[in-house]
Structure formats: structure tokens, C-alpha cells
PDB file of N, CA and C in Angstrom:
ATOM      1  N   UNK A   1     -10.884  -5.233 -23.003  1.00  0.00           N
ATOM      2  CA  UNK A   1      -9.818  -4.727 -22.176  1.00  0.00           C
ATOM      3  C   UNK A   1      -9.105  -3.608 -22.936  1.00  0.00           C
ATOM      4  N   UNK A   2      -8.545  -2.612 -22.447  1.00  0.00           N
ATOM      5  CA  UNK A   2      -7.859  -1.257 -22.773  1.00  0.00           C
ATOM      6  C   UNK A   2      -6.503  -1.107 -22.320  1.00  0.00           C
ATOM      7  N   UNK A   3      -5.743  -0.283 -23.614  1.00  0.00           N
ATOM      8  CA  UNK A   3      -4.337  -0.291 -22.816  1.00  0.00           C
ATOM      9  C   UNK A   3      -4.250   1.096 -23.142  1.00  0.00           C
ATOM     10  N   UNK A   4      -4.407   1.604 -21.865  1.00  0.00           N
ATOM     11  CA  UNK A   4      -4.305   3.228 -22.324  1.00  0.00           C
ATOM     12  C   UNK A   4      -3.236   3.729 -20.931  1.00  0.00           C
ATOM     13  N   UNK A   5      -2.757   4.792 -21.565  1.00  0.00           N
ATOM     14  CA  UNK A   5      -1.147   5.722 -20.850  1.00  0.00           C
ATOM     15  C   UNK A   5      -1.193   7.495 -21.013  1.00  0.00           C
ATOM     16  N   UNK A   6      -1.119   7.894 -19.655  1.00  0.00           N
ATOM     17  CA  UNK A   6      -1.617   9.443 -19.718  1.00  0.00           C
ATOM     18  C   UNK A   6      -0.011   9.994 -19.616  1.00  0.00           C
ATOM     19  N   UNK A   7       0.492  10.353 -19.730  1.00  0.00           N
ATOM     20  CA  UNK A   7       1.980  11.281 -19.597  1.00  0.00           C
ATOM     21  C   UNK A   7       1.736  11.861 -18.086  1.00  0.00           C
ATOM     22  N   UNK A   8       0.876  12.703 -17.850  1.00  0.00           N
ATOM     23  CA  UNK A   8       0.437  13.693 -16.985  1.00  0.00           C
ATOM     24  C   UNK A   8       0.376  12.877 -15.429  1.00  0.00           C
ATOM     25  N   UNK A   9       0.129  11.211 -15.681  1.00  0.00           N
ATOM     26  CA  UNK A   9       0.378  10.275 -14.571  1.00  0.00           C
ATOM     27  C   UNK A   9      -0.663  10.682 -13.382  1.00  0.00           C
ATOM     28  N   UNK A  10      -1.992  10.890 -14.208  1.00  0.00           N
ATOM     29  CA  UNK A  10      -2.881  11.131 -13.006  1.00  0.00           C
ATOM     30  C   UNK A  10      -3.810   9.598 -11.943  1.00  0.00           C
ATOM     31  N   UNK A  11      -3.397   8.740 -12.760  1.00  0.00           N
ATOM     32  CA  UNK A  11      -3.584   7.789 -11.841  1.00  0.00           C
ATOM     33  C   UNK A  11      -2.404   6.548 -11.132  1.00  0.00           C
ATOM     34  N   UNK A  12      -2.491   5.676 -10.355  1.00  0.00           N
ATOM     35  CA  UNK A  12      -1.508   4.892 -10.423  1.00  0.00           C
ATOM     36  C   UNK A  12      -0.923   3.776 -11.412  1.00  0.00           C
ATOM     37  N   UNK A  13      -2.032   3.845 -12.370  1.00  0.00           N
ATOM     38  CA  UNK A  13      -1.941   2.339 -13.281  1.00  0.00           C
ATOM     39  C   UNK A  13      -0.797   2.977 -14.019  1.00  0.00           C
ATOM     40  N   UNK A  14      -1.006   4.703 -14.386  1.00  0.00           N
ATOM     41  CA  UNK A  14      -0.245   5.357 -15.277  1.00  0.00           C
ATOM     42  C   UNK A  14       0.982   5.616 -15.121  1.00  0.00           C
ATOM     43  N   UNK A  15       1.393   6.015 -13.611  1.00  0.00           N
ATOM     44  CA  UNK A  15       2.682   5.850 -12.922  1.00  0.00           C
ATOM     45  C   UNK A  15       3.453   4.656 -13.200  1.00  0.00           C
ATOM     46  N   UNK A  16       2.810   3.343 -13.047  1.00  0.00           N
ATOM     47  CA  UNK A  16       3.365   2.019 -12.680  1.00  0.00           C
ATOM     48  C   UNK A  16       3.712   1.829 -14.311  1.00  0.00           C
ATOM     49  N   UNK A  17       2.768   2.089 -15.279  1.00  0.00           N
ATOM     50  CA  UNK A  17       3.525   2.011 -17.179  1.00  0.00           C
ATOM     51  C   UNK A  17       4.870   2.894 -17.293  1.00  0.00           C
ATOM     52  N   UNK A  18       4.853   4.197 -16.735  1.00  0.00           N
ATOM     53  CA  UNK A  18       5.889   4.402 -16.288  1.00  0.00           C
ATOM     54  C   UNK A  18       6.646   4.041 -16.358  1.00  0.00           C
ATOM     55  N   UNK A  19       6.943   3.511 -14.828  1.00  0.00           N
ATOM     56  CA  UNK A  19       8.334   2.513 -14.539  1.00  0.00           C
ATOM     57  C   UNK A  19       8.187   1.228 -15.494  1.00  0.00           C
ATOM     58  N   UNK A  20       7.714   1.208 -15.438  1.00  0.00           N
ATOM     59  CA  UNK A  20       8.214  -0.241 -16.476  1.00  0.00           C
ATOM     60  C   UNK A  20       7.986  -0.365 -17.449  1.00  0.00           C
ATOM     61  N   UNK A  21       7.628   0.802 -17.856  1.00  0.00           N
ATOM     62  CA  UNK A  21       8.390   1.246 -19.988  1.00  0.00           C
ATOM     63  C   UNK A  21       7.126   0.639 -20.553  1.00  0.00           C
ATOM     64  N   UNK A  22       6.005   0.331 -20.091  1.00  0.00           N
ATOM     65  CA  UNK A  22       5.128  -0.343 -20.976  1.00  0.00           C
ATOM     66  C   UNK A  22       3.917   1.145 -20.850  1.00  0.00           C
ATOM     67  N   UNK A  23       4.482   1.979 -21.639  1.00  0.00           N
ATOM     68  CA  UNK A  23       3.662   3.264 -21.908  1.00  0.00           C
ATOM     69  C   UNK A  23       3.312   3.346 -23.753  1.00  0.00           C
ATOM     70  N   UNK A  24       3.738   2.254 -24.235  1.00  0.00           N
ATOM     71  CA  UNK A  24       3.960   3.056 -25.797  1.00  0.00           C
ATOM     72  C   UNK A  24       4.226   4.271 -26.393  1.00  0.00           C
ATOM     73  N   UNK A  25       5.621   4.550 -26.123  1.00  0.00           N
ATOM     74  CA  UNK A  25       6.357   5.184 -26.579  1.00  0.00           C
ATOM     75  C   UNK A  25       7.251   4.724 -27.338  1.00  0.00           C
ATOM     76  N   UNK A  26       7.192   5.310 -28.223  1.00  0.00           N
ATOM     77  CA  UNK A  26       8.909   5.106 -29.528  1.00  0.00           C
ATOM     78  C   UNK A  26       8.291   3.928 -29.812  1.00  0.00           C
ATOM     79  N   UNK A  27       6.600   4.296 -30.677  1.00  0.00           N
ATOM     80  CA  UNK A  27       5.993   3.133 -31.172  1.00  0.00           C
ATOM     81  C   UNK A  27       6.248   1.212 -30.513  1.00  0.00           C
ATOM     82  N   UNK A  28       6.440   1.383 -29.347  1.00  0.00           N
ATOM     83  CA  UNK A  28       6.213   0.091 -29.136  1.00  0.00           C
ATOM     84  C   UNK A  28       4.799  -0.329 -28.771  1.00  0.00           C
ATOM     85  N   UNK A  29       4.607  -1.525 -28.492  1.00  0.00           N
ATOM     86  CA  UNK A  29       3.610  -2.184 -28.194  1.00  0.00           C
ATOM     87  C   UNK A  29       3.066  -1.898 -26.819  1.00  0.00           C
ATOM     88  N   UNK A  30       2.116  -1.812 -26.076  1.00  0.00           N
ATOM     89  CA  UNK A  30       2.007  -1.995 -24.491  1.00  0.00           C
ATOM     90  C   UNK A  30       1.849  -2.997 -24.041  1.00  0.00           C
ATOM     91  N   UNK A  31       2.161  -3.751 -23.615  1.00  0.00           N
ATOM     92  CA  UNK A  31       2.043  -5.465 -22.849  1.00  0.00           C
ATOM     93  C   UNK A  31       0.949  -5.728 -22.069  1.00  0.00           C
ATOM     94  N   UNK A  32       0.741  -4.899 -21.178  1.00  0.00           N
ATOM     95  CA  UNK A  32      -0.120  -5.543 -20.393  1.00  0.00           C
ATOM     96  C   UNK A  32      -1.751  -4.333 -20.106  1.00  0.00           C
ATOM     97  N   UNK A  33      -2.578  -4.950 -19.826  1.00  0.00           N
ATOM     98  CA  UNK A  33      -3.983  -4.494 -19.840  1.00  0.00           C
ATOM     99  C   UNK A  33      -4.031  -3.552 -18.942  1.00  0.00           C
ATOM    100  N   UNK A  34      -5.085  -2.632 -19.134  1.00  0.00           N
ATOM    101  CA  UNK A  34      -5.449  -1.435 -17.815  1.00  0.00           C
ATOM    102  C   UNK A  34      -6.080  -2.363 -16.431  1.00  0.00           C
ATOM    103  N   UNK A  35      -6.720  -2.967 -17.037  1.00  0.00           N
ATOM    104  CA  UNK A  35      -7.597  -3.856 -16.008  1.00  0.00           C
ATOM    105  C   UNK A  35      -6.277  -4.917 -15.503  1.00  0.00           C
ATOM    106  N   UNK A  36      -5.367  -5.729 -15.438  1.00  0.00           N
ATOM    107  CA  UNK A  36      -4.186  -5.983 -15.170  1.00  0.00           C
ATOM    108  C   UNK A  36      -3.496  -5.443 -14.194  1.00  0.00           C
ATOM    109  N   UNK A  37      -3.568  -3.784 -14.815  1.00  0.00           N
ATOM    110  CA  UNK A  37      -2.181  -3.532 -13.693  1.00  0.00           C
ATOM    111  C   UNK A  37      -3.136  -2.815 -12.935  1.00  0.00           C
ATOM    112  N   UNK A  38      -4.237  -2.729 -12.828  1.00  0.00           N
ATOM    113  CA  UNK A  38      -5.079  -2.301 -11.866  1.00  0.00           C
ATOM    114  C   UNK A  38      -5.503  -3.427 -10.498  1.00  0.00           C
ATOM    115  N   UNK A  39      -6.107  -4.756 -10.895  1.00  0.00           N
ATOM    116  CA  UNK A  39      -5.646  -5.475 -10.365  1.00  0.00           C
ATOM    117  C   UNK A  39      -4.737  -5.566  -9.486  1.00  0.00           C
ATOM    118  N   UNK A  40      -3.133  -5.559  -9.881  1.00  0.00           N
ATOM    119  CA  UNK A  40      -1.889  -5.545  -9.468  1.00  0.00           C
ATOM    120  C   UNK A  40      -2.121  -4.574  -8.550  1.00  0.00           C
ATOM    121  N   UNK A  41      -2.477  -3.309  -8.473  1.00  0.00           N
ATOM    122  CA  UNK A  41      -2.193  -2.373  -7.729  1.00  0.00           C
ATOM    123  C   UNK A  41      -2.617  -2.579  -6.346  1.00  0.00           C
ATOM    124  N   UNK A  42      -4.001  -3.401  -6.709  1.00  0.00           N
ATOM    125  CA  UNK A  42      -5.096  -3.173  -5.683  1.00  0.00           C
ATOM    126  C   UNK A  42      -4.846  -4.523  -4.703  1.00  0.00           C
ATOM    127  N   UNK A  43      -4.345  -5.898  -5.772  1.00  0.00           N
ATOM    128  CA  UNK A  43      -3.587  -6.675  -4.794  1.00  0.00           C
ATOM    129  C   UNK A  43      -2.065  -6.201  -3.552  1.00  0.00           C
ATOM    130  N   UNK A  44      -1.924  -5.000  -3.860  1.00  0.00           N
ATOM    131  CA  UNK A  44      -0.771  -5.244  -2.849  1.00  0.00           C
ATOM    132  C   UNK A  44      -1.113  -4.719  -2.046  1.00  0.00           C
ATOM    133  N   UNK A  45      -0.702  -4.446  -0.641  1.00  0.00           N
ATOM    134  CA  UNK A  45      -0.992  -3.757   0.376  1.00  0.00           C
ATOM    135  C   UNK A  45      -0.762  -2.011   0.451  1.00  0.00           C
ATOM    136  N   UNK A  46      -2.347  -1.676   0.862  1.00  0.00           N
ATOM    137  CA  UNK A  46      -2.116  -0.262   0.692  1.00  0.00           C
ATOM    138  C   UNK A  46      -1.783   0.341  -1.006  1.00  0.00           C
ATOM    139  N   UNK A  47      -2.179  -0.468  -1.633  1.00  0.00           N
ATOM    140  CA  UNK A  47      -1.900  -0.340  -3.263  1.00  0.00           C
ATOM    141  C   UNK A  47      -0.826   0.486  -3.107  1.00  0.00           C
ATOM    142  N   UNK A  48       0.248  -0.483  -2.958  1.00  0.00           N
ATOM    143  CA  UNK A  48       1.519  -0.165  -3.157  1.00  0.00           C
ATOM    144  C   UNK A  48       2.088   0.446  -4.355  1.00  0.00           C
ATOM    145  N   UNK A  49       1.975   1.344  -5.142  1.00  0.00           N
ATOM    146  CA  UNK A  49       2.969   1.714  -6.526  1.00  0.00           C
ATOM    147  C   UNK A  49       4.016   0.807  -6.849  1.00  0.00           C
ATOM    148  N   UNK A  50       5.214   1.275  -5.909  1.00  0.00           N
ATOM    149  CA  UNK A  50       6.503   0.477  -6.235  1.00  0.00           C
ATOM    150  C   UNK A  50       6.450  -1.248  -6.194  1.00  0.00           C
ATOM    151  N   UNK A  51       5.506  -1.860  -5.608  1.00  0.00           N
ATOM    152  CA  UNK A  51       5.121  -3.247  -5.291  1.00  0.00           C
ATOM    153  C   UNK A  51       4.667  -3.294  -6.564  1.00  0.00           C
ATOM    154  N   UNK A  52       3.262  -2.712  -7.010  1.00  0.00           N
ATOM    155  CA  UNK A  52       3.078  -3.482  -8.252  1.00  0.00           C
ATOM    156  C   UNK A  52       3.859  -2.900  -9.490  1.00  0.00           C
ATOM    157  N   UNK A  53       4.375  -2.013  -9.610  1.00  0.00           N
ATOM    158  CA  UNK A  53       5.668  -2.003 -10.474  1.00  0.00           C
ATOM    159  C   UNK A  53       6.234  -3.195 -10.931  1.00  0.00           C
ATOM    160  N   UNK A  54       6.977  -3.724  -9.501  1.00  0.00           N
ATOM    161  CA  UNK A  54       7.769  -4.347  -9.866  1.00  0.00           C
ATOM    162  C   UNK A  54       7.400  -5.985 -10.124  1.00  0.00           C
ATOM    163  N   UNK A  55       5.760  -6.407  -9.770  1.00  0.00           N
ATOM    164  CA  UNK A  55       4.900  -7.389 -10.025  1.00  0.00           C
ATOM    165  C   UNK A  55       4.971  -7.524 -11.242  1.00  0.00           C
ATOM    166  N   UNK A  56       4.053  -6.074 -11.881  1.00  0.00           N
ATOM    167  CA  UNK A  56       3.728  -5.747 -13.572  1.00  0.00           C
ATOM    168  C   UNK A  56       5.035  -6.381 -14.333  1.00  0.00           C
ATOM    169  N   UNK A  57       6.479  -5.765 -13.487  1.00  0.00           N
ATOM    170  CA  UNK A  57       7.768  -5.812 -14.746  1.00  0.00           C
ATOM    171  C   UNK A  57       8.115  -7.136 -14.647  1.00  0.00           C
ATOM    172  N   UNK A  58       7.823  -8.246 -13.258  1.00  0.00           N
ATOM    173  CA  UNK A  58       8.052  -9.450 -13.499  1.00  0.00           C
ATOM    174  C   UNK A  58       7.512 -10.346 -14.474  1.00  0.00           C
ATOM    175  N   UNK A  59       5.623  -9.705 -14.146  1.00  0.00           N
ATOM    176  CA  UNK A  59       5.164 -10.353 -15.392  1.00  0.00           C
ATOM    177  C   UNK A  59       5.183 -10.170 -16.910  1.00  0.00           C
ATOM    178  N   UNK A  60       5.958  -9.100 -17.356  1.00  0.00           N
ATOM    179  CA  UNK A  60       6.359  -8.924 -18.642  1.00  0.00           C
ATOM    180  C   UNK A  60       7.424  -9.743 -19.174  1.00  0.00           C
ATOM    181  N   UNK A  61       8.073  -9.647 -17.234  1.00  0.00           N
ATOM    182  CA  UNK A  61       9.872 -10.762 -18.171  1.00  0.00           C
ATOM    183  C   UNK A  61       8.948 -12.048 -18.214  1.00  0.00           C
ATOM    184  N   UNK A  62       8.223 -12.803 -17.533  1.00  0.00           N
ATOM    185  CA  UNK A  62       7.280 -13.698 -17.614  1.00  0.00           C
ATOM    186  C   UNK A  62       7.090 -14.302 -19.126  1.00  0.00           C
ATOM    187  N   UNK A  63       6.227 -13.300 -19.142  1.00  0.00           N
ATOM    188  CA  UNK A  63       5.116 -13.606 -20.579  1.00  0.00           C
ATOM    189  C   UNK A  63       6.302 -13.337 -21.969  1.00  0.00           C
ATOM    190  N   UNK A  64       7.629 -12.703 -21.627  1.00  0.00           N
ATOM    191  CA  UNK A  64       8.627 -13.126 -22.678  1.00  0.00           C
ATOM    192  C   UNK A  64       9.636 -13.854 -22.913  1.00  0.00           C
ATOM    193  N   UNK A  65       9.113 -14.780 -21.914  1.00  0.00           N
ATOM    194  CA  UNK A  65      10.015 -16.402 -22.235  1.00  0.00           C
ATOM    195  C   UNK A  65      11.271 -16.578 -21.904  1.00  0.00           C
ATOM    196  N   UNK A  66      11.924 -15.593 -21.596  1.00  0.00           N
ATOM    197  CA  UNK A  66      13.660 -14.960 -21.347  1.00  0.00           C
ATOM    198  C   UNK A  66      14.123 -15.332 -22.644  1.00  0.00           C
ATOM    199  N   UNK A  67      13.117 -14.689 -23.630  1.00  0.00           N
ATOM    200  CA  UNK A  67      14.065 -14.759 -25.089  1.00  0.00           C
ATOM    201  C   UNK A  67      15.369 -13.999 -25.095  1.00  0.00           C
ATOM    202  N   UNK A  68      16.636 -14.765 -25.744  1.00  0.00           N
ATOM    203  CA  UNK A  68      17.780 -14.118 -25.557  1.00  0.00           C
ATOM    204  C   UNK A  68      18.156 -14.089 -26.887  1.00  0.00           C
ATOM    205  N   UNK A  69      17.548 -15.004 -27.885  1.00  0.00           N
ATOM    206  CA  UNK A  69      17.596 -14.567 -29.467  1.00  0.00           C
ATOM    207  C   UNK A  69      16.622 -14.640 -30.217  1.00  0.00           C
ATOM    208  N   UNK A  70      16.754 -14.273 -31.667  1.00  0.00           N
ATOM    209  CA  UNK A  70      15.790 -14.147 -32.284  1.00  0.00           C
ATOM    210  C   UNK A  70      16.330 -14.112 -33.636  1.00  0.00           C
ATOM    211  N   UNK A  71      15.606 -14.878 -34.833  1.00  0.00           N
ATOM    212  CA  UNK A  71      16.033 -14.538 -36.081  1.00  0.00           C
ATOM    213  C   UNK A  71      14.694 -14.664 -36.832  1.00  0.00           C
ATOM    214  N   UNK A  72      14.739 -13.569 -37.567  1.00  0.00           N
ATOM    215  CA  UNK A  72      14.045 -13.519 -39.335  1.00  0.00           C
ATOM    216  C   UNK A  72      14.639 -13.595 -40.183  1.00  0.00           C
ATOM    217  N   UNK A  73      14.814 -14.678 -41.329  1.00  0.00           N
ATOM    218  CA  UNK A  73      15.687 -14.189 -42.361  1.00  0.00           C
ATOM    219  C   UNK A  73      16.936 -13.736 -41.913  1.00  0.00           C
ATOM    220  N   UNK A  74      17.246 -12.727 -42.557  1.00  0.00           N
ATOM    221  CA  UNK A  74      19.154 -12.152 -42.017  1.00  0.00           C
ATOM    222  C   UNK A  74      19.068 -11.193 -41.592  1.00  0.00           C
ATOM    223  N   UNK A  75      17.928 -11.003 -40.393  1.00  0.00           N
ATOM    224  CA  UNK A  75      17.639  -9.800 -38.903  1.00  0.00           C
ATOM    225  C   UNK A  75      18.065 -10.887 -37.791  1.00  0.00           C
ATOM    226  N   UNK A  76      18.993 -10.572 -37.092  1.00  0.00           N
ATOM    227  CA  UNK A  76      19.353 -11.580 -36.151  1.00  0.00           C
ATOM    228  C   UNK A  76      19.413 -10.503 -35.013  1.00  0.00           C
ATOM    229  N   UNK A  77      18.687 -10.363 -33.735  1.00  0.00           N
ATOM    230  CA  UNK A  77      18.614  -9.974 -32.488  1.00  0.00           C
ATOM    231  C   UNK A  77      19.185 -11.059 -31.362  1.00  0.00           C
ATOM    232  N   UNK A  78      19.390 -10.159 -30.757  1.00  0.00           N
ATOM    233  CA  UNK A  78      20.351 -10.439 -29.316  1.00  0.00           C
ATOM    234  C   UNK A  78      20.040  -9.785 -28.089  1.00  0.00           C
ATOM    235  N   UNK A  79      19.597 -10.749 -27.425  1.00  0.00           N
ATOM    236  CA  UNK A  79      19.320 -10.146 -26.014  1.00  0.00           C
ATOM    237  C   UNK A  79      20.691 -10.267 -24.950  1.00  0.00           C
ATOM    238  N   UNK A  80      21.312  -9.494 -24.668  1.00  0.00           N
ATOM    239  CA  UNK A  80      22.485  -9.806 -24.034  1.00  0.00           C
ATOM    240  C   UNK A  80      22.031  -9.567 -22.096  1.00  0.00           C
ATOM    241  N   UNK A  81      22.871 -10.680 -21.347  1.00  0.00           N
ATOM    242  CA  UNK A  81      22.193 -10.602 -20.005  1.00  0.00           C
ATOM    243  C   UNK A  81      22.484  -9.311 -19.414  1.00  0.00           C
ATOM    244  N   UNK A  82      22.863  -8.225 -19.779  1.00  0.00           N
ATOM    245  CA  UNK A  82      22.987  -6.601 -19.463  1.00  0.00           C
ATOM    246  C   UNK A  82      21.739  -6.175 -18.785  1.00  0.00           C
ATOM    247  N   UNK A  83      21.063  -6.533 -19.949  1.00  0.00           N
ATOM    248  CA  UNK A  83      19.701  -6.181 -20.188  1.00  0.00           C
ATOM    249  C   UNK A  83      18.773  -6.622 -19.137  1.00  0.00           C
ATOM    250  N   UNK A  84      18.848  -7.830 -19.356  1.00  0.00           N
ATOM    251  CA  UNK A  84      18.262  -8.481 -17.989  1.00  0.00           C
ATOM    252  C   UNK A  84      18.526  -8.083 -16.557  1.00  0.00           C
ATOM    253  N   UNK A  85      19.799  -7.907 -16.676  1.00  0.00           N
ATOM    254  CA  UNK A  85      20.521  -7.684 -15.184  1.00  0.00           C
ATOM    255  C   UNK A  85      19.560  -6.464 -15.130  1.00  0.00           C
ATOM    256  N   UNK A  86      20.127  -5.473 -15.278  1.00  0.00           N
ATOM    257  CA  UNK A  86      19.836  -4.210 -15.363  1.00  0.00           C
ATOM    258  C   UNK A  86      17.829  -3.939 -15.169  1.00  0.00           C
ATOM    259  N   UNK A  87      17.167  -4.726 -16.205  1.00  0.00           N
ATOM    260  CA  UNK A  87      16.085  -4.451 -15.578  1.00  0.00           C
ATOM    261  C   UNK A  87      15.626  -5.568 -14.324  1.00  0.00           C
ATOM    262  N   UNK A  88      16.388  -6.403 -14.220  1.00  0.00           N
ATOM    263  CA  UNK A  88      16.265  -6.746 -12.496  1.00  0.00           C
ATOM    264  C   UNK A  88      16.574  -5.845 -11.282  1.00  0.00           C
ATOM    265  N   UNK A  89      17.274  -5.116 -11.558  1.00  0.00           N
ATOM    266  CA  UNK A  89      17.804  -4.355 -10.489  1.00  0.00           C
ATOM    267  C   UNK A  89      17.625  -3.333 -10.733  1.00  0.00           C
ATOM    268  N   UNK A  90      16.444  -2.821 -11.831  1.00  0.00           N
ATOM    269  CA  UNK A  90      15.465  -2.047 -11.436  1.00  0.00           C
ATOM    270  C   UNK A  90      14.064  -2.723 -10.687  1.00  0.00           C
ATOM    271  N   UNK A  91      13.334  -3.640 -10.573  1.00  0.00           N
ATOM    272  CA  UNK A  91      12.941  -4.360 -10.418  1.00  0.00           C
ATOM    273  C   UNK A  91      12.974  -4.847  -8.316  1.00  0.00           C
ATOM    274  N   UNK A  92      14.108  -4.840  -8.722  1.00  0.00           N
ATOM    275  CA  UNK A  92      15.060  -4.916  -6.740  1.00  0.00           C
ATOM    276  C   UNK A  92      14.350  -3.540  -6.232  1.00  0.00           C
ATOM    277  N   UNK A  93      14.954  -2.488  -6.883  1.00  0.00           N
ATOM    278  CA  UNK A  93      14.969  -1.405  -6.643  1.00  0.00           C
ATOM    279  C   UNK A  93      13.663  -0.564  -6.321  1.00  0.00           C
ATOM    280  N   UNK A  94      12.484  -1.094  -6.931  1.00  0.00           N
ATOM    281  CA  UNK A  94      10.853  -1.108  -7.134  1.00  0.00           C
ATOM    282  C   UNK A  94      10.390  -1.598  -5.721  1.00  0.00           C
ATOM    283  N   UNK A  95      10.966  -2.631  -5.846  1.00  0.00           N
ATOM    284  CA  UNK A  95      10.747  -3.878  -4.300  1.00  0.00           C
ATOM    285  C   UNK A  95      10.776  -2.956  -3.205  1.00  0.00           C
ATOM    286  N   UNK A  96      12.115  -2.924  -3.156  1.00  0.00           N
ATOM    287  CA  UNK A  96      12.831  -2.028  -1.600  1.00  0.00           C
ATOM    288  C   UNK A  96      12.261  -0.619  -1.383  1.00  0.00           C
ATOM    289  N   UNK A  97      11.947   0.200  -2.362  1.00  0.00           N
ATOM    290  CA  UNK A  97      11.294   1.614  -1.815  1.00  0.00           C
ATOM    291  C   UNK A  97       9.815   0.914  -1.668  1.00  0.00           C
ATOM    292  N   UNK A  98       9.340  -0.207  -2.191  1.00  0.00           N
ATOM    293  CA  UNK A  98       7.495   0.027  -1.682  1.00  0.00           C
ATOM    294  C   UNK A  98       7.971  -0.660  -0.283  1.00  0.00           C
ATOM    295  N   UNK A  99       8.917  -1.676  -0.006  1.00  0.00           N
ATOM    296  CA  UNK A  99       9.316  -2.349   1.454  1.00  0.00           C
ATOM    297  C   UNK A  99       9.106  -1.526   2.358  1.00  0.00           C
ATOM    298  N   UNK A 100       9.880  -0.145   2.049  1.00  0.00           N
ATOM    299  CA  UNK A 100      10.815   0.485   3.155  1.00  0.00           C
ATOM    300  C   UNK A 100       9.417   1.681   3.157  1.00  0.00           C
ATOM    301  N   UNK A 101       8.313   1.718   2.185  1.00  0.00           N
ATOM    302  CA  UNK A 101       7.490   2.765   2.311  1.00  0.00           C
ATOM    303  C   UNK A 101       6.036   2.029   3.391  1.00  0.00           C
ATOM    304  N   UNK A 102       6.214   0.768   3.217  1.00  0.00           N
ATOM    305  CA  UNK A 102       5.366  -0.129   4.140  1.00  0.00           C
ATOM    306  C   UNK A 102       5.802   0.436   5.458  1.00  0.00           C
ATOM    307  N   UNK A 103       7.103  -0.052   5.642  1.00  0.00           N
ATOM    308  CA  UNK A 103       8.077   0.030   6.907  1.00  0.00           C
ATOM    309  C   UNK A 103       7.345   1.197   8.275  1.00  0.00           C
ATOM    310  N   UNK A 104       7.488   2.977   6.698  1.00  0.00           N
ATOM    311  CA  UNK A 104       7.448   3.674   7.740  1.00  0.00           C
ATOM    312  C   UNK A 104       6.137   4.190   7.853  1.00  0.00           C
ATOM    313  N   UNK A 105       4.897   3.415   7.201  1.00  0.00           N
ATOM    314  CA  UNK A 105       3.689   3.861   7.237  1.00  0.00           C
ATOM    315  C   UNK A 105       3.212   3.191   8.961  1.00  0.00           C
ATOM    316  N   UNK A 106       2.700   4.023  10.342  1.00  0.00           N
ATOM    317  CA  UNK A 106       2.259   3.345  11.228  1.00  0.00           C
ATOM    318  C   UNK A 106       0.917   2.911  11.016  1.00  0.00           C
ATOM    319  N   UNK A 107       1.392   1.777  12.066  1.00  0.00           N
ATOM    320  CA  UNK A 107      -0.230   1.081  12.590  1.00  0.00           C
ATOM    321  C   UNK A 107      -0.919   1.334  13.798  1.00  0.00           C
ATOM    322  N   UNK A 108      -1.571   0.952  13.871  1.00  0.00           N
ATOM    323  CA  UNK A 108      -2.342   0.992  15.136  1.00  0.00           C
ATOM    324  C   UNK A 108      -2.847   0.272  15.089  1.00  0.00           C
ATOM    325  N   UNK A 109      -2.842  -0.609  16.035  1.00  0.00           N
ATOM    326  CA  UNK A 109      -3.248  -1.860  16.925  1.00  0.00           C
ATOM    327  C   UNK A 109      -3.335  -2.131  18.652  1.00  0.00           C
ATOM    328  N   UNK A 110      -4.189  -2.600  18.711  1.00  0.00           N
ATOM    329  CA  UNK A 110      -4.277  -2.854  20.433  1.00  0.00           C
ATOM    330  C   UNK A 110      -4.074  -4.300  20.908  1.00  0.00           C
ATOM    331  N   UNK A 111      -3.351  -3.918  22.113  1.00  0.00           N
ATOM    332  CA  UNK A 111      -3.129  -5.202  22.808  1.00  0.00           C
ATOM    333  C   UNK A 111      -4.372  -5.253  23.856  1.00  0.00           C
ATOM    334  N   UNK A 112      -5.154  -6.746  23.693  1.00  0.00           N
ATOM    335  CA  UNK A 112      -5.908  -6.504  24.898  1.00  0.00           C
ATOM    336  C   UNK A 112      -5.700  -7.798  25.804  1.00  0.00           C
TER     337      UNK A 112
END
């Protein structure tokens, strides 16, 4: 499995690292797999972007336990619920534009 991130955002997997900061930048780690958020994409309807965005960022808060502290030795970290809030309601915010982009995509269907 591969965790690779283009800047240039020529596909959707690359968009969706994007939004949810799992691009490795400012030397962090990337969380989750190419094959993952590809997956994700292709599960939502109409491979939603903003849908699996906000799938991908659930499963990151997921897979990190809602750690709110942390100590090594005398490095003591703090997750304060800011943080949380804040990337929930980015998260909300992910939700409601792929909702409202469902909304105004038509269908066509027949009554017979």
C-alpha cells in the first residue's frame, strides 16, 4: 500500500488529503493509505469529494483513540477539546456541501 500526495491535486484521493491535513506536510506522518481513501471515494455516491473527506477525517479521529494526553518523560502534550471541536465542524462542514451538492445534482427517473 502507498501514501502518496500531489500539491497540484490532480486526482480526488489528492484533494480529499487536502482537506484533512493528511498530505505530509511540516514533516508529519500521513495516516491513511492511497488505496483507503480511494475506496472511500468510490463508496460514496457519485464519488462524492466532500463525503469522503469527511469519512477519511472521521476515520483518523477513529484510529486516534480521542487521545487528549500524552506524556514522555517531562514532554507532556495536551489535546484541548478546541481542537476537536473545531475539526468536527470542519468535518459538519465536509458533510453539508457534499449533501447540498447531491441535492442539486438531477435525476431522472420514470414513473410507469
Amino acid at each position: 500500500m502507498a501514501k502518496t500526495y500531489t500539491p497540484t491535486l490532480p486526482t480526488a484521493k489528492d484533494w480529499v488529503r487536502l482537506q484533512i491535513a493528511d498530505d505530509g506536510r511540516g514533516g508529519r506522518a500521513m495516516v491513511l493509505e492511497d488505496e483507503e481513501i480511494e475506496a472511500i471515494i468510490a463508496s460514496e455516491k457519485g464519488n462524492n469529494r466532500n463525503l469522503a473527506a469527511a469519512s477519511c477525517g472521521e476515520l483518523i479521529a477513529a484510529r486516534a483513540g480521542n487521545v487528549i494526553e500524552k506524556r514522555v518523560d517531562d514532554l507532556e502534550i495536551r489535546y484541548g477539546q478546541d481542537g476537536n471541536t473545531a475539526w468536527s465542524a470542519h468535518l459538519q462542514q465536509l458533510r453539508e456541501t457534499g449533501a447540498s451538492e447531491l441535492l442539486t445534482k438531477q435525476s431522472n427517473f420514470r414513473v410507469l
